[in-house]
C-alpha atoms as a PDB file:
ATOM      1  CA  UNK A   1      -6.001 -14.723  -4.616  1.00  0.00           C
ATOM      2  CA  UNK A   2      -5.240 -13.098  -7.750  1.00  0.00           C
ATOM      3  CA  UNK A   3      -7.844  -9.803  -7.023  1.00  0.00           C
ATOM      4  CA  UNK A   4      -5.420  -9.647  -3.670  1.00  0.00           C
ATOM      5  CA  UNK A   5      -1.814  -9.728  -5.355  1.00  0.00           C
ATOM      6  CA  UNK A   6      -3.511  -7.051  -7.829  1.00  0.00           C
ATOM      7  CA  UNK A   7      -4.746  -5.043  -5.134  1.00  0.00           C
ATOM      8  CA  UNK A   8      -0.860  -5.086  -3.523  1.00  0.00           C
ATOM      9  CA  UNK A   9       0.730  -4.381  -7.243  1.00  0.00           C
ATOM     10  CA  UNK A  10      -1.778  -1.516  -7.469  1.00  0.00           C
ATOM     11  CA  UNK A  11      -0.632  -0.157  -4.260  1.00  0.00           C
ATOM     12  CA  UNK A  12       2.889  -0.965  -4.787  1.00  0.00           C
ATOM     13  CA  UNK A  13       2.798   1.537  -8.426  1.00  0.00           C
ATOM     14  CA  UNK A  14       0.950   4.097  -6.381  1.00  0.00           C
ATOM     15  CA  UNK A  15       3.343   4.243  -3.947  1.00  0.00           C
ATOM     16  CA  UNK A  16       6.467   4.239  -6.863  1.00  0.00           C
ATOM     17  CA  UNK A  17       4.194   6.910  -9.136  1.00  0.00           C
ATOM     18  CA  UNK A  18       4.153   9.289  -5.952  1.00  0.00           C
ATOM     19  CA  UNK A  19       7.238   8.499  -3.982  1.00  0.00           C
ATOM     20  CA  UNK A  20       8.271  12.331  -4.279  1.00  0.00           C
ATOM     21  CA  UNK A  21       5.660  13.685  -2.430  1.00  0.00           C
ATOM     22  CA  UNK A  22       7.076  11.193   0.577  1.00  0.00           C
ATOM     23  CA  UNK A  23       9.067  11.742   3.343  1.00  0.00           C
ATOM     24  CA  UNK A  24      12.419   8.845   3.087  1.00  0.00           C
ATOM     25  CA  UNK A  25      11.181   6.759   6.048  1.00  0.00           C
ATOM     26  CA  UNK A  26       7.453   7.052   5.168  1.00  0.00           C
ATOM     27  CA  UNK A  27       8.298   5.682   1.883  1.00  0.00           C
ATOM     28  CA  UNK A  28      10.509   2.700   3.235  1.00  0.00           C
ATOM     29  CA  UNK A  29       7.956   1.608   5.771  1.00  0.00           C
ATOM     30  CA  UNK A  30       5.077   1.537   3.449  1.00  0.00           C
ATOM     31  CA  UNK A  31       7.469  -0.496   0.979  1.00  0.00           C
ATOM     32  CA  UNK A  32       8.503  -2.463   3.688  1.00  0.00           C
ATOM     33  CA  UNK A  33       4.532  -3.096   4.287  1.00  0.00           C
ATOM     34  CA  UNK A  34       3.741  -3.848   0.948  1.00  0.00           C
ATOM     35  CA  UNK A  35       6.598  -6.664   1.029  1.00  0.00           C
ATOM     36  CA  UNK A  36       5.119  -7.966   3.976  1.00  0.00           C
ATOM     37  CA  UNK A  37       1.329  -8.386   2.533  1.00  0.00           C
ATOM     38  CA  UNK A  38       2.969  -9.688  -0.315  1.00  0.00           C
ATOM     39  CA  UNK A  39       4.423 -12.626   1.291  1.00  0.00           C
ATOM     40  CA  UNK A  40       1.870 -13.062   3.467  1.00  0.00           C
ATOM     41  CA  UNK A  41      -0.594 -13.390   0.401  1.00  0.00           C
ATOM     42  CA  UNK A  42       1.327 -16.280  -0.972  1.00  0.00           C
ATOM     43  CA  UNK A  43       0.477 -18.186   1.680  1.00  0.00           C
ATOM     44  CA  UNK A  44      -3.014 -17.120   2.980  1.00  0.00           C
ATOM     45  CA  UNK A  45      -5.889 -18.875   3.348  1.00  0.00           C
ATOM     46  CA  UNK A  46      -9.337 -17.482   1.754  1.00  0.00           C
ATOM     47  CA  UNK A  47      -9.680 -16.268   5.721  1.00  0.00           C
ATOM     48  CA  UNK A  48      -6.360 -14.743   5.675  1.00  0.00           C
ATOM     49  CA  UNK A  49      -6.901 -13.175   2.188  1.00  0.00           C
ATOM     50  CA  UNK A  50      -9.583 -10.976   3.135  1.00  0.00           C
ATOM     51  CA  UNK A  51      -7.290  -9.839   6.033  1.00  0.00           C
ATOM     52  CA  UNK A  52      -4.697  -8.592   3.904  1.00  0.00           C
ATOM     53  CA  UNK A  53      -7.039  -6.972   2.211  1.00  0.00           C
ATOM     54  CA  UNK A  54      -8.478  -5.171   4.521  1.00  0.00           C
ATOM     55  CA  UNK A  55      -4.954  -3.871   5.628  1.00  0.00           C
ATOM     56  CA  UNK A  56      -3.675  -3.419   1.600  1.00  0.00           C
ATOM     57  CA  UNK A  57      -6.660  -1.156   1.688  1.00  0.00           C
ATOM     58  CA  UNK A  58      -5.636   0.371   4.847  1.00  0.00           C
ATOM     59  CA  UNK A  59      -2.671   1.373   3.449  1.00  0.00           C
ATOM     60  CA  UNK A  60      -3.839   2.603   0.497  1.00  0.00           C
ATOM     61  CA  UNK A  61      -6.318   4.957   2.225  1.00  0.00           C
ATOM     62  CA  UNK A  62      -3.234   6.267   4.287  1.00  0.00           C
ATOM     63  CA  UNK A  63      -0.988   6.860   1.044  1.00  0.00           C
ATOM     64  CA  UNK A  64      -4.353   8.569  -0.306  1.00  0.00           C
ATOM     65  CA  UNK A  65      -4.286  10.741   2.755  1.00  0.00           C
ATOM     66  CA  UNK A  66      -0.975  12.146   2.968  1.00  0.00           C
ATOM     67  CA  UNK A  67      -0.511  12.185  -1.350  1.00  0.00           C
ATOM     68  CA  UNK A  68      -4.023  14.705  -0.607  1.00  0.00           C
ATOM     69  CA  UNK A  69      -2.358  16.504   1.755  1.00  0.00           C
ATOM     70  CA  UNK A  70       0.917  17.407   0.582  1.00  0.00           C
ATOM     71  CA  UNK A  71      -0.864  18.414  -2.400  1.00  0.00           C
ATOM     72  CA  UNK A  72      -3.283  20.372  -1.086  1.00  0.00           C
ATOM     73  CA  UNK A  73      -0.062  22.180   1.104  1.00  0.00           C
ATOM     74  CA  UNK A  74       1.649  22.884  -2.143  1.00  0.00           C
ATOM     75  CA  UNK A  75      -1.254  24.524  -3.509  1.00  0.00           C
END
C-alpha cells in the first residue's frame, strides 16, 4: 500500500511541477482523478491496489503524453 500512495504523490507533484503547460480543465480533472485514487487507495484491498495502479499509471502515461507534446509544439 505504501509503493501505491507513492506512486499517486509522484503523480500528484508531476502534475503541480507542470501545471503550466495544462489547459484549466485538463488540470482539474486529472486533480480531480488523483483525489479519487487517493481515496480509493485507503481503502483497497491488495486486489484493488493493483487496480489503482494500473490506472495511477494510466494517468501518468497521459500527463507524459500531452507534457511531450506541448513541448515538442513550443519547440
Amino acid at each position: 500500500m505504501h509503493n501505491l500512495k507513492n506512486q499517486i504523490q509522484e503523480l500528484e507533484e508531476l502534475l503541480d511541477l507542470n501545471h503550466g503547460q495544462l489547459d484549466t480543465e485538463v488540470r482539474a480533472a486529472m486533480k480531480l482523478k488523483i483525489a479519487e485514487l487517493k481515496r480509493q487507495a485507503d481503502h483497497a484491498d491488495a486486489a484493488n491496489q493493483r487496480r489503482i495502479a494500473a490506472e495511477a499509471l494510466r494517468l501518468l502515461s497521459s500527463l507524459l503524453s500531452v507534457i511531450t507534446n506541448v513541448m515538442t509544439l513550443l519547440k
